[in-house]
PDB file of N, CA and C in Angstrom:
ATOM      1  N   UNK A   1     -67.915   2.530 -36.020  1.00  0.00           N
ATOM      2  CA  UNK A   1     -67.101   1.500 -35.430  1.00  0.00           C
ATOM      3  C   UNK A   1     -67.957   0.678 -34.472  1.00  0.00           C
ATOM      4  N   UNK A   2     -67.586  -0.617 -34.460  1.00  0.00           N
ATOM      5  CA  UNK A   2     -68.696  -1.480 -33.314  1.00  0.00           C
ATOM      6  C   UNK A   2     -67.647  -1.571 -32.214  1.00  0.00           C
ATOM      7  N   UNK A   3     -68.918  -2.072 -31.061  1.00  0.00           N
ATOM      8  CA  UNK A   3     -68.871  -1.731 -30.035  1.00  0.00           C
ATOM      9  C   UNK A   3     -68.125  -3.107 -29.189  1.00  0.00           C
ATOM     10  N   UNK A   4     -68.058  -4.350 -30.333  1.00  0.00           N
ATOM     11  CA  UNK A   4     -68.138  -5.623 -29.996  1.00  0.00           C
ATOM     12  C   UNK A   4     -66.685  -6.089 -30.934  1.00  0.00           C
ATOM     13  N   UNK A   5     -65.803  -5.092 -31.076  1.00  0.00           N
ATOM     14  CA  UNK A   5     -64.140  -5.348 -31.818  1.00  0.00           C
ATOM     15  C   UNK A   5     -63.251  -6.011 -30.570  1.00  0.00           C
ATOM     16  N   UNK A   6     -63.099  -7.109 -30.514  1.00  0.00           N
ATOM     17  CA  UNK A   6     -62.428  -7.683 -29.822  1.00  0.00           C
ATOM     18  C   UNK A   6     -60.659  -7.449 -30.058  1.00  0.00           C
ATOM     19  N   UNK A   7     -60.074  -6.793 -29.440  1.00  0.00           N
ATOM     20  CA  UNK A   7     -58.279  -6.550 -29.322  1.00  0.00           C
ATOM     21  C   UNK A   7     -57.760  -7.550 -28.556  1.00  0.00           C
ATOM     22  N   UNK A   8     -56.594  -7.830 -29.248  1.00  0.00           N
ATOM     23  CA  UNK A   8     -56.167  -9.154 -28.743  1.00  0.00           C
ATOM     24  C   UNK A   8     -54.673  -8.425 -28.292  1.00  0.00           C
ATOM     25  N   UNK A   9     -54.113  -8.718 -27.402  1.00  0.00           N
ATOM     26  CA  UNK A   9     -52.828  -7.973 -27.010  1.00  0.00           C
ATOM     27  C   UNK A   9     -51.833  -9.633 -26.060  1.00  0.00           C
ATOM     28  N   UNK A  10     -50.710  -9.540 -26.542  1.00  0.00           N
ATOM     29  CA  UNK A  10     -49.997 -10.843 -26.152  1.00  0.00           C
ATOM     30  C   UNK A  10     -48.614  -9.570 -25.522  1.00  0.00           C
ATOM     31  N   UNK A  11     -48.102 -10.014 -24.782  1.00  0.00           N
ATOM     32  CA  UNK A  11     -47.312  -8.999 -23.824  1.00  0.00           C
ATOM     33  C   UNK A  11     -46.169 -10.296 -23.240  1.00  0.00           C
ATOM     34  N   UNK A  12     -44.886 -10.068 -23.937  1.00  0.00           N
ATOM     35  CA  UNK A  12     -43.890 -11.256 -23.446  1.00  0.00           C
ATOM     36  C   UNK A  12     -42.576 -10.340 -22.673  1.00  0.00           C
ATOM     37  N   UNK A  13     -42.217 -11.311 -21.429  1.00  0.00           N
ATOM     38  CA  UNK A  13     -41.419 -10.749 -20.749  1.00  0.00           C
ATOM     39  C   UNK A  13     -40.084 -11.695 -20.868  1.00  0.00           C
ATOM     40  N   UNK A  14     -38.929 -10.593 -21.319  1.00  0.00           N
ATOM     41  CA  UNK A  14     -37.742 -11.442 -20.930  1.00  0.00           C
ATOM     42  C   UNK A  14     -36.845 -10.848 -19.994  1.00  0.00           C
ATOM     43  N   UNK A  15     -36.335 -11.794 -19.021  1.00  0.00           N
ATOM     44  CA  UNK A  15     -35.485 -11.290 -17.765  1.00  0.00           C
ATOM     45  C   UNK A  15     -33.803 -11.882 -18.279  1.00  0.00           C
ATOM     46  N   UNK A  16     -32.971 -10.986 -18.925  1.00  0.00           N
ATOM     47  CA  UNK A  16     -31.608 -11.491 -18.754  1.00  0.00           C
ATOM     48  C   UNK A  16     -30.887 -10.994 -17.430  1.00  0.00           C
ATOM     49  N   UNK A  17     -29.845 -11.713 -17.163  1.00  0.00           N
ATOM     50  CA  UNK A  17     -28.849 -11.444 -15.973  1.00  0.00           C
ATOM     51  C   UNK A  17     -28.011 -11.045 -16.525  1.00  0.00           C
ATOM     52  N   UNK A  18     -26.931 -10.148 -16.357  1.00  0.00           N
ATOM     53  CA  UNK A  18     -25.288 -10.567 -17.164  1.00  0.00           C
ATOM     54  C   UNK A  18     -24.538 -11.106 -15.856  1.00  0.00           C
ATOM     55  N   UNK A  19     -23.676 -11.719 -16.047  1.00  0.00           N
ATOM     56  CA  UNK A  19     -22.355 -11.820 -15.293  1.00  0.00           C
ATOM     57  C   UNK A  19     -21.786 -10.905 -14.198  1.00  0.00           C
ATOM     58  N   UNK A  20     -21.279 -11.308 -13.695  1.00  0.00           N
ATOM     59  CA  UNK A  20     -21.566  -9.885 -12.174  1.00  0.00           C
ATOM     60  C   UNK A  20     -19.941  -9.429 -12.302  1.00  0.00           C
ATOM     61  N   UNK A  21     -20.178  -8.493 -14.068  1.00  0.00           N
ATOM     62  CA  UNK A  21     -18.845  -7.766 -13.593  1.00  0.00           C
ATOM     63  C   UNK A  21     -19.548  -6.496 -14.201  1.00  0.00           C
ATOM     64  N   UNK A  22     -19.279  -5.227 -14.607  1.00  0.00           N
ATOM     65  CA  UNK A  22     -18.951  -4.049 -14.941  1.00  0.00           C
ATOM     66  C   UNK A  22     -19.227  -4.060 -16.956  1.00  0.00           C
ATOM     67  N   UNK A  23     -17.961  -5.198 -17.283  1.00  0.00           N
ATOM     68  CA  UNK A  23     -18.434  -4.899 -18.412  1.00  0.00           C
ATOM     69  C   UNK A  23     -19.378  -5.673 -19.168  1.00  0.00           C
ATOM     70  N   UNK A  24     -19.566  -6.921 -18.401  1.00  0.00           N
ATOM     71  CA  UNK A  24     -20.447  -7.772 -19.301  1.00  0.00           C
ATOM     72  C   UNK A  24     -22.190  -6.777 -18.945  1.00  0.00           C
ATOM     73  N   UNK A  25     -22.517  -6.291 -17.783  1.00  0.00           N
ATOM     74  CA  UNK A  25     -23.773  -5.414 -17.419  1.00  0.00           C
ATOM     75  C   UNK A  25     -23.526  -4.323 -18.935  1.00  0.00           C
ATOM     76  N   UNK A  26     -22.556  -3.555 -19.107  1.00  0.00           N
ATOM     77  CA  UNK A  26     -22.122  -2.739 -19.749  1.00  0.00           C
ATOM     78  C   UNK A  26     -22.781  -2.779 -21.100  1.00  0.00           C
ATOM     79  N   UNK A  27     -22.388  -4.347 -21.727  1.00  0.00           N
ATOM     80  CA  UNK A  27     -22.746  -4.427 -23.087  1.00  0.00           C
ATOM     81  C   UNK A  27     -23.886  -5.298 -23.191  1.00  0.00           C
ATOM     82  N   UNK A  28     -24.208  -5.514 -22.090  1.00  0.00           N
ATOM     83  CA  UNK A  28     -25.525  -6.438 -22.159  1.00  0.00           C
ATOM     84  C   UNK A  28     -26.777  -5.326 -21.939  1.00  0.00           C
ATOM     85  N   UNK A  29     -26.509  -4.186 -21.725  1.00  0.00           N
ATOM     86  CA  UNK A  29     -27.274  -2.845 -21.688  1.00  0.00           C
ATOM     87  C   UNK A  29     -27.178  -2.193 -23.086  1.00  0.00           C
ATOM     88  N   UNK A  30     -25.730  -2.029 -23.873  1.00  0.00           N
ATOM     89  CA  UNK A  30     -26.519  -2.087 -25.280  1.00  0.00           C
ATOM     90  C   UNK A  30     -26.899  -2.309 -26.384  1.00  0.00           C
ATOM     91  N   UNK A  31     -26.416  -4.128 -26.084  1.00  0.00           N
ATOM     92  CA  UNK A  31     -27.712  -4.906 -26.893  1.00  0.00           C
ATOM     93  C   UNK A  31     -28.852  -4.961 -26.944  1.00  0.00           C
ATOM     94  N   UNK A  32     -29.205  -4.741 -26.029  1.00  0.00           N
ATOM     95  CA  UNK A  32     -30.615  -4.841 -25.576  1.00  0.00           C
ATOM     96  C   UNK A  32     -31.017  -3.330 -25.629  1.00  0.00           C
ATOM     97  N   UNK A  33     -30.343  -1.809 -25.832  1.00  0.00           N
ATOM     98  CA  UNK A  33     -30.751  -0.689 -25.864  1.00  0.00           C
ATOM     99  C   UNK A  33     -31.365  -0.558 -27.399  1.00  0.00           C
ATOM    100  N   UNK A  34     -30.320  -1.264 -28.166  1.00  0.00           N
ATOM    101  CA  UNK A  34     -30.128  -1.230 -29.813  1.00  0.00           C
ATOM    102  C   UNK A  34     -31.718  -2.258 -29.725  1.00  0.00           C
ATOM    103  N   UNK A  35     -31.728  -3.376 -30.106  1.00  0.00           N
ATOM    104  CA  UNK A  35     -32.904  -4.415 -30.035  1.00  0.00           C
ATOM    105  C   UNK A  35     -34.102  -3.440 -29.553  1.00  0.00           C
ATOM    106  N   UNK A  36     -34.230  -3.000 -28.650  1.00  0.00           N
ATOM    107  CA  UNK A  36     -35.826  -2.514 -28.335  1.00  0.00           C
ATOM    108  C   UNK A  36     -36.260  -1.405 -29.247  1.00  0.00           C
ATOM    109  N   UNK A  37     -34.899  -1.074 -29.738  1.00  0.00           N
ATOM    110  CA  UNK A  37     -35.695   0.931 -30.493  1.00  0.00           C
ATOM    111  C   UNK A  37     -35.376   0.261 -31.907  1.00  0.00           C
ATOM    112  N   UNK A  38     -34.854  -1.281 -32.624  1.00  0.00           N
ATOM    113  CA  UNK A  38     -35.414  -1.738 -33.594  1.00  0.00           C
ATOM    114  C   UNK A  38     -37.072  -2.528 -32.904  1.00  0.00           C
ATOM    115  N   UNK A  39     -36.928  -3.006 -32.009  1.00  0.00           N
ATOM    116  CA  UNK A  39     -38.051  -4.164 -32.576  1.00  0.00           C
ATOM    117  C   UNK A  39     -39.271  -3.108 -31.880  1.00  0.00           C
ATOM    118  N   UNK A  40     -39.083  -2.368 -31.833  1.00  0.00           N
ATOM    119  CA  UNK A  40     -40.408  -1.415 -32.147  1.00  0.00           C
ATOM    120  C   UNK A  40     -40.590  -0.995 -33.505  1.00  0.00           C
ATOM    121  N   UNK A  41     -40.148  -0.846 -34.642  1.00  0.00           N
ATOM    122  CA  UNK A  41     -40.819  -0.883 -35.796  1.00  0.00           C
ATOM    123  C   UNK A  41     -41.229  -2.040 -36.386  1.00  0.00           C
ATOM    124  N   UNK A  42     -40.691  -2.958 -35.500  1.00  0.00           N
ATOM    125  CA  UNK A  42     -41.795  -3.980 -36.193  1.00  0.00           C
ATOM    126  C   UNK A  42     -43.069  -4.226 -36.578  1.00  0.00           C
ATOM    127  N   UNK A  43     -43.733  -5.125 -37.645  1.00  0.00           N
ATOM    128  CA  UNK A  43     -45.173  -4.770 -37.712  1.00  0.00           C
ATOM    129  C   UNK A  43     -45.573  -5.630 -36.515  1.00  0.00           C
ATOM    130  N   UNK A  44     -47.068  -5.148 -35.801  1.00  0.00           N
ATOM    131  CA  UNK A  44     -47.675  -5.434 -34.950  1.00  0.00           C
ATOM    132  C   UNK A  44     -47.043  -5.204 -33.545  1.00  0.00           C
ATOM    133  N   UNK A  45     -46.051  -4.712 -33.510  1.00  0.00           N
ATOM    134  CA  UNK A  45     -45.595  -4.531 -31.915  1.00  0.00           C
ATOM    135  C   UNK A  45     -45.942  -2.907 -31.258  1.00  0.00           C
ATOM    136  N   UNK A  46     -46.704  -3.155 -30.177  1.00  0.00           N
ATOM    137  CA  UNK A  46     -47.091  -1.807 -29.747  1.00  0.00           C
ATOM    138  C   UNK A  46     -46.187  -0.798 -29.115  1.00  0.00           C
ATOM    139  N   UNK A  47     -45.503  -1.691 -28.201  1.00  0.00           N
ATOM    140  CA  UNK A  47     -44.369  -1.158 -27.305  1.00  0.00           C
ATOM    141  C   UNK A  47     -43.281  -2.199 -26.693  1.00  0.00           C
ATOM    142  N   UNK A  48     -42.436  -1.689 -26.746  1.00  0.00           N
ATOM    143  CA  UNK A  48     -41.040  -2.468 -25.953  1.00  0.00           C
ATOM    144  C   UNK A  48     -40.332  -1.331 -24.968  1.00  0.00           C
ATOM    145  N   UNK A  49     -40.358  -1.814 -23.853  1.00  0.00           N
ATOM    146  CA  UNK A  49     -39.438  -1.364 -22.840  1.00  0.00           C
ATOM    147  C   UNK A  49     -38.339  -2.131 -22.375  1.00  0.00           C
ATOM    148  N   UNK A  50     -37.381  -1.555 -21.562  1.00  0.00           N
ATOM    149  CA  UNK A  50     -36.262  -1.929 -21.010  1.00  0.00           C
ATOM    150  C   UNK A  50     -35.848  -1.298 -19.415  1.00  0.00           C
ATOM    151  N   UNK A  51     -36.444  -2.387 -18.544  1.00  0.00           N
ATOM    152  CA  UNK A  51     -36.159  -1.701 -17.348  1.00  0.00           C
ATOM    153  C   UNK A  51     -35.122  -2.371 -16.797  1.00  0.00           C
ATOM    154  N   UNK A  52     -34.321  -1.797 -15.452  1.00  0.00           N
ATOM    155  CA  UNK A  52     -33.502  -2.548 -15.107  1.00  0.00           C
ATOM    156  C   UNK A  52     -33.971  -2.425 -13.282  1.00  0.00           C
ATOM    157  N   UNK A  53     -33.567  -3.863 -12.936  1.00  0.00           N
ATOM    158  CA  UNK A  53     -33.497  -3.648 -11.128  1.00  0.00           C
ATOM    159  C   UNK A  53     -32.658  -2.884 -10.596  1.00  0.00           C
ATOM    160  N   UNK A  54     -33.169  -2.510  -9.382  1.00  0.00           N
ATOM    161  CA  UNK A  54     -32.895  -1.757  -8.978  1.00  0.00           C
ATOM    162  C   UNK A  54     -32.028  -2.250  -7.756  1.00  0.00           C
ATOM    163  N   UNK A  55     -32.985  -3.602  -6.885  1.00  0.00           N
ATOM    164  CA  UNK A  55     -32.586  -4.651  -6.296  1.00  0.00           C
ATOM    165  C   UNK A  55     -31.688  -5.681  -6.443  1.00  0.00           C
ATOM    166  N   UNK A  56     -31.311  -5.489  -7.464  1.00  0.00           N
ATOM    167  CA  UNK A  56     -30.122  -6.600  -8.504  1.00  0.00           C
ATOM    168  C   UNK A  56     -29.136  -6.693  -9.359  1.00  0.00           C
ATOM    169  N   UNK A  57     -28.477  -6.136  -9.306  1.00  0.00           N
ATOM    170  CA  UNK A  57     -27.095  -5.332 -10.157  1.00  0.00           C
ATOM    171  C   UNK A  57     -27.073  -6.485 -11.286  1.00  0.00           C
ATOM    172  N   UNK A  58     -27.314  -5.408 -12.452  1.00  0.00           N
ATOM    173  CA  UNK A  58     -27.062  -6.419 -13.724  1.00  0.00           C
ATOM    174  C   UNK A  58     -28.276  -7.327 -14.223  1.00  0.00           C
ATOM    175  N   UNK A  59     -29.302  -7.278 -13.915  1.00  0.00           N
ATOM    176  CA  UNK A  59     -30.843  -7.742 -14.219  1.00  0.00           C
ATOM    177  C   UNK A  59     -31.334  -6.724 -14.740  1.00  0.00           C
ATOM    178  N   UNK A  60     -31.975  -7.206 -16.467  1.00  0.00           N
ATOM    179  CA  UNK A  60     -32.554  -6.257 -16.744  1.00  0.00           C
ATOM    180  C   UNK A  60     -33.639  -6.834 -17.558  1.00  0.00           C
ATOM    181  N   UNK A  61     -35.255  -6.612 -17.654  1.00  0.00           N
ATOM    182  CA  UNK A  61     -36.399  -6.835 -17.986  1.00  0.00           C
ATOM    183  C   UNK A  61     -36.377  -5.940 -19.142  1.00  0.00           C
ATOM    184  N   UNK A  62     -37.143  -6.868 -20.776  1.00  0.00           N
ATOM    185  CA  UNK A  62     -37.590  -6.517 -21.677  1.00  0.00           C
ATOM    186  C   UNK A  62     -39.259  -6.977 -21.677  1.00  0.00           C
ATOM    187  N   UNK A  63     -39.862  -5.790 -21.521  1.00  0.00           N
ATOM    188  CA  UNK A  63     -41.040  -5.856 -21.632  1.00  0.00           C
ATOM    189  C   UNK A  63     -42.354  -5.357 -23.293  1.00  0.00           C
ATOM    190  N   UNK A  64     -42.612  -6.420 -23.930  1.00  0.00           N
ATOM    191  CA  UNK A  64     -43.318  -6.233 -25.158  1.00  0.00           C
ATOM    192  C   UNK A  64     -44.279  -6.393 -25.016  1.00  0.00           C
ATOM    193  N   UNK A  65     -45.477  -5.626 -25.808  1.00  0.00           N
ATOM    194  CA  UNK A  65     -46.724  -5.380 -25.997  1.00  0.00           C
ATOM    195  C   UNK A  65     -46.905  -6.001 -27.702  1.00  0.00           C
ATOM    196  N   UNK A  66     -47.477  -7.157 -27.843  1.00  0.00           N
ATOM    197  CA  UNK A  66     -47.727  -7.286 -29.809  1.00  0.00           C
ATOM    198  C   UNK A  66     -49.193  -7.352 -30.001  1.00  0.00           C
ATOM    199  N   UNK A  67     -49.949  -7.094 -31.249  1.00  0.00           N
ATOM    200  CA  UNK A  67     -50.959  -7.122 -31.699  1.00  0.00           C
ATOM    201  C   UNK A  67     -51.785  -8.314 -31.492  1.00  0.00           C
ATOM    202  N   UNK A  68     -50.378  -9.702 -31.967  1.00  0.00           N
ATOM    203  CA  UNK A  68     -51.487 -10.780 -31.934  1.00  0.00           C
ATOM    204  C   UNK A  68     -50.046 -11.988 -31.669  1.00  0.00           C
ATOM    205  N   UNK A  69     -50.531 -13.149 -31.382  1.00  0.00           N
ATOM    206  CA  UNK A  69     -49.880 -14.302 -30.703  1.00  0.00           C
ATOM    207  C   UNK A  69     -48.409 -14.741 -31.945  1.00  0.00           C
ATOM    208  N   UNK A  70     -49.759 -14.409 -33.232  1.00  0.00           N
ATOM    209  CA  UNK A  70     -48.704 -14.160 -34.724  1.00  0.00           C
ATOM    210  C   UNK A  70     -47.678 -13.706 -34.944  1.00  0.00           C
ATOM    211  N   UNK A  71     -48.206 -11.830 -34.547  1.00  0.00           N
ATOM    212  CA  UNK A  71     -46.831 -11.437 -34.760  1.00  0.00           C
ATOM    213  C   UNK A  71     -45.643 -11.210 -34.283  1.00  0.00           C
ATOM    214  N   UNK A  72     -45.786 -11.578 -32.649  1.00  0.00           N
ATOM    215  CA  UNK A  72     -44.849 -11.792 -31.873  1.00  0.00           C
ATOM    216  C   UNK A  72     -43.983 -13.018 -32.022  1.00  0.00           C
ATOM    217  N   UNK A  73     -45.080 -14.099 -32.641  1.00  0.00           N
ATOM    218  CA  UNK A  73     -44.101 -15.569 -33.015  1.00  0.00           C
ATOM    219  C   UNK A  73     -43.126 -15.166 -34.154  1.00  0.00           C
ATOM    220  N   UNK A  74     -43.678 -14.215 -35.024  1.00  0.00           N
ATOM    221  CA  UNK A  74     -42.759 -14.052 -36.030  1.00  0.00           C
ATOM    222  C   UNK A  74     -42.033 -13.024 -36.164  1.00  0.00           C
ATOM    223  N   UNK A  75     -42.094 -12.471 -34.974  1.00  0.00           N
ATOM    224  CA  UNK A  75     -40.518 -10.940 -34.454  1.00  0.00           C
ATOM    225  C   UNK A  75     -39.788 -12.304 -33.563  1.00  0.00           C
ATOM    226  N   UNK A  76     -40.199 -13.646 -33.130  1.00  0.00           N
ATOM    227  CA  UNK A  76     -38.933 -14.027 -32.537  1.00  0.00           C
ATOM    228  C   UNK A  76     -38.358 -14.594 -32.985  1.00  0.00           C
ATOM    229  N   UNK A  77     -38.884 -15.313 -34.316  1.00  0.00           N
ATOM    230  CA  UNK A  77     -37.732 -15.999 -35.451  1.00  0.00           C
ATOM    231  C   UNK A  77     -37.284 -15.226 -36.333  1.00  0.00           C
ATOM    232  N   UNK A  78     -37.266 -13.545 -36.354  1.00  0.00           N
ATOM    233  CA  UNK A  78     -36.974 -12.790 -37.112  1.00  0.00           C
ATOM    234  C   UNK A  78     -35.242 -12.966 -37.003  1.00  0.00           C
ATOM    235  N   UNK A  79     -34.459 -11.735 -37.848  1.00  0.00           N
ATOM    236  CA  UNK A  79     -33.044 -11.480 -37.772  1.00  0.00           C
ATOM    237  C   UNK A  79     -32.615 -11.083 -36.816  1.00  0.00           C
ATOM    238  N   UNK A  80     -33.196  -9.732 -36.457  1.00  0.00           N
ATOM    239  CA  UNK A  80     -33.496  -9.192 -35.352  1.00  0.00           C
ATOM    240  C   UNK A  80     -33.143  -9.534 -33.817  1.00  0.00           C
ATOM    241  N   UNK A  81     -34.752 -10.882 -33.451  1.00  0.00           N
ATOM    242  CA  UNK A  81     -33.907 -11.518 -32.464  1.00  0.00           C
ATOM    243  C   UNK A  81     -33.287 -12.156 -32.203  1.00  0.00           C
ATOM    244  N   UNK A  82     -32.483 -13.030 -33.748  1.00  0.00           N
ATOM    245  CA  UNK A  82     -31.495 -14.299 -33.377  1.00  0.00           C
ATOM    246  C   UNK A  82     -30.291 -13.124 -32.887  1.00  0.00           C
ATOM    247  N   UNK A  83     -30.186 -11.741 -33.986  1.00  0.00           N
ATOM    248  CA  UNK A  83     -29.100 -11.177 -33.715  1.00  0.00           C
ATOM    249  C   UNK A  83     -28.988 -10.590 -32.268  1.00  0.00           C
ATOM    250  N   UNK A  84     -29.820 -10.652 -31.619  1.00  0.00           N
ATOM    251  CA  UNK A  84     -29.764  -9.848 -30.179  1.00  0.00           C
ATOM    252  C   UNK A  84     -29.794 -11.069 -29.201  1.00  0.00           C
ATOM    253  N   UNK A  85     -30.061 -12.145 -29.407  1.00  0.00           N
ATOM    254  CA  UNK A  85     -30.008 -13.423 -28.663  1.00  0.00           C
ATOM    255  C   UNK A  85     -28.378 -13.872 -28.692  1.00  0.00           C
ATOM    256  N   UNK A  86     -27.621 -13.957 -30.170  1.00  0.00           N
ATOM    257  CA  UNK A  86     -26.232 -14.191 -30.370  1.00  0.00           C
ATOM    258  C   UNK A  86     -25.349 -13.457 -29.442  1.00  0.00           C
ATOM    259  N   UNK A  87     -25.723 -12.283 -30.279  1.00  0.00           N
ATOM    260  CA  UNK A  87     -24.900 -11.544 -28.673  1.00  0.00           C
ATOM    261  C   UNK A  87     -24.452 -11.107 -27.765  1.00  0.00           C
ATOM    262  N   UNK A  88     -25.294 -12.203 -27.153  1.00  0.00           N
ATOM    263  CA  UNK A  88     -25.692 -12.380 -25.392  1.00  0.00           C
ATOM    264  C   UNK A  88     -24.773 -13.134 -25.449  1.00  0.00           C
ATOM    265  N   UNK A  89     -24.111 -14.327 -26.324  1.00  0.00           N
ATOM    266  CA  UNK A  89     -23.394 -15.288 -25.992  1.00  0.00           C
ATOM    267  C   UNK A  89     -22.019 -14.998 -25.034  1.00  0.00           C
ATOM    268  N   UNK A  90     -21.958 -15.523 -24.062  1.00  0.00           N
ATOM    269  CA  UNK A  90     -21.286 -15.032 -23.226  1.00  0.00           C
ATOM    270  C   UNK A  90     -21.107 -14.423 -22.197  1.00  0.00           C
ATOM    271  N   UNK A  91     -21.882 -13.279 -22.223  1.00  0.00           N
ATOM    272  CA  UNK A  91     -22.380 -12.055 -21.302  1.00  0.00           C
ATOM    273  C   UNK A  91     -22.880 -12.727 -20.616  1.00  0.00           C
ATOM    274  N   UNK A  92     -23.908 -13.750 -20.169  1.00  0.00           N
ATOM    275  CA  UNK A  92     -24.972 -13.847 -19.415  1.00  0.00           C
ATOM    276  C   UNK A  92     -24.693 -14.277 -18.621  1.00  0.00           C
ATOM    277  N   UNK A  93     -25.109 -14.794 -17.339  1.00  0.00           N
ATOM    278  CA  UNK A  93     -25.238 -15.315 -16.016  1.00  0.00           C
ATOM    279  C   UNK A  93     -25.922 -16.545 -16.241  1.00  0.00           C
ATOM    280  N   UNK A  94     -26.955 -16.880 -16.983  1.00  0.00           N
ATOM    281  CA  UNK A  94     -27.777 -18.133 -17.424  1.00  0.00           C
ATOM    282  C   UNK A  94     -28.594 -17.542 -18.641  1.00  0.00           C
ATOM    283  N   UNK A  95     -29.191 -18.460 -18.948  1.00  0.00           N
ATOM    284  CA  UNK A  95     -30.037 -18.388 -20.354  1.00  0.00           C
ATOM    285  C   UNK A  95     -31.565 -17.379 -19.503  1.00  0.00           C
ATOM    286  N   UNK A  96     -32.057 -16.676 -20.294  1.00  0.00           N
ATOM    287  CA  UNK A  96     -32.958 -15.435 -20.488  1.00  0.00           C
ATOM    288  C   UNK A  96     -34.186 -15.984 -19.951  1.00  0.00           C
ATOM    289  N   UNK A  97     -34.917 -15.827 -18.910  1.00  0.00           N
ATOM    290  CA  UNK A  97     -36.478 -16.376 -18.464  1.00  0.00           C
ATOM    291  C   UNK A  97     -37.334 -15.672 -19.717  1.00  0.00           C
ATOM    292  N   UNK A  98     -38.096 -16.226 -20.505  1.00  0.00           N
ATOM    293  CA  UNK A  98     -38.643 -15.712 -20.998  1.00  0.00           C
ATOM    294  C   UNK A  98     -40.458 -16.335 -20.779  1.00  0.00           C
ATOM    295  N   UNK A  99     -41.441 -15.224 -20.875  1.00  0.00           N
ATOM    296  CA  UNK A  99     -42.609 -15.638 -20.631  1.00  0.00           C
ATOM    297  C   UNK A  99     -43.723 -15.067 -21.570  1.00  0.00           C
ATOM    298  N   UNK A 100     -44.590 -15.417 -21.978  1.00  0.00           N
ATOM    299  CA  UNK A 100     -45.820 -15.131 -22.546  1.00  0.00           C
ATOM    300  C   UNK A 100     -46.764 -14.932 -21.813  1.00  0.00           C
ATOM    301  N   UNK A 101     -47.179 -13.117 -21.895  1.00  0.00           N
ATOM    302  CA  UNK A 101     -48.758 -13.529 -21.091  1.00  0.00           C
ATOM    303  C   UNK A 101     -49.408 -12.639 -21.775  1.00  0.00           C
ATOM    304  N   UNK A 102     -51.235 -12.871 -21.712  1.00  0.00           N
ATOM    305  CA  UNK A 102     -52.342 -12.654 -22.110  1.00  0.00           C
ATOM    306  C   UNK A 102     -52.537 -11.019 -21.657  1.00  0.00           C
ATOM    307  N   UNK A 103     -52.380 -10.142 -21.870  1.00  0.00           N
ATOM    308  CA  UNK A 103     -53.361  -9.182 -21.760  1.00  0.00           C
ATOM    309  C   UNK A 103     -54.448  -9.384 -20.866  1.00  0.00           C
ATOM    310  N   UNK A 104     -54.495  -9.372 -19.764  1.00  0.00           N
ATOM    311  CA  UNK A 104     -55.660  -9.882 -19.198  1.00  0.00           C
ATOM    312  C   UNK A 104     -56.624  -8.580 -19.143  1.00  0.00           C
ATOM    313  N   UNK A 105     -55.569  -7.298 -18.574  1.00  0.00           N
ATOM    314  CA  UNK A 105     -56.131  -6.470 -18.168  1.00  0.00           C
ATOM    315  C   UNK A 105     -55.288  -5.608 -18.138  1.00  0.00           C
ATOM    316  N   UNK A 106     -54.155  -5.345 -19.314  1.00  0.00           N
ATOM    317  CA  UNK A 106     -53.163  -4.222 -19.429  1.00  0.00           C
ATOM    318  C   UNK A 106     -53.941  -3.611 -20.490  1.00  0.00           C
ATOM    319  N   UNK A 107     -53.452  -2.337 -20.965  1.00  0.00           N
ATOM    320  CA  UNK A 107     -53.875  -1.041 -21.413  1.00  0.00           C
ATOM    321  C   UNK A 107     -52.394  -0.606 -22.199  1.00  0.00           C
ATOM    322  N   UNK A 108     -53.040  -0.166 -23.320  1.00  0.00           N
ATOM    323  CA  UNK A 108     -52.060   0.649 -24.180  1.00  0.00           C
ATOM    324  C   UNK A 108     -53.134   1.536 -24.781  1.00  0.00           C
ATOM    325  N   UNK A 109     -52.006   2.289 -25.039  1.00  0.00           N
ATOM    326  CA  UNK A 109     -52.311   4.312 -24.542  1.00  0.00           C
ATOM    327  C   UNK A 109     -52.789   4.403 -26.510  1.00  0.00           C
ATOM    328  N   UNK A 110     -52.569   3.798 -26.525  1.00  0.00           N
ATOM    329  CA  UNK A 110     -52.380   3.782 -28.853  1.00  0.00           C
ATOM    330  C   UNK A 110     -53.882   3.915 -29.011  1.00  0.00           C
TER     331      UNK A 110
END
C-alpha cells in the first residue's frame, strides 16, 4: 500500500429544531432515529450520528461522515432524504441549518 493515498472525507451537519411542544420533539426524534440507521448503509457513508442539546429542548444535530463530495451529493437527492426531509413538514420550528465541511482534521476509526 502507498504511503501517498490521499482520503478525502466530506462531513455535513444538519441542525433541526422542532416546535416547542412534547410531541412535535417526539416525532421529530423518530424520523430522524429511522433516517440515520438507514442512511448508514448507504454506499460511501462512514458514519451518521444523532445528538441532541442538552442546552435547548428540542434541537437535535445530524452529524455525517461520506467518502467523497459525490456520494454525499447523491444520498441527498436520494429517496431516503426527500423521505426524511417530507416528514419534517410541519414539526419544525424553521427550515434545517444545514452545512458542508472538509475533513480538515477529523478521524474515523474504519
Amino acid at each position: 500500500m502507498s504511503d501517498d493515498i490521499e482520503i478525502e472525507l466530506v462531513v455535513v451537519t444538519m441542525t433541526f429544531d422542532a416546535r416547542p411542544n412534547q410531541a412535535d420533539n417526539a416525532e421529530l426524534l423518530a424520523i430522524l432515529s429511522k433516517y440515520i440507521v438507514l442512511a448508514r448503509m448507504d454506499d460511501g457513508c462512514r458514519n451518521v450520528d444523532l445528538c441532541s442539546s442538552i442546552t435547548k429542548s428540542g434541537r437535535h444535530l445530524v452529524i455525517q461522515k461520506w467518502d467523497s463530495d459525490e456520494m454525499q451529493r447523491q444520498h441527498f437527492d436520494s429517496p431516503l432524504m426527500v423521505e426524511m426531509a417530507t416528514s419534517c413538514v410541519g414539526i419544525l420550528a424553521a427550515a434545517p441549518e444545514i452545512d458542508m465541511w472538509e475533513g480538515t482534521s477529523a478521524h474515523d476509526l474504519r
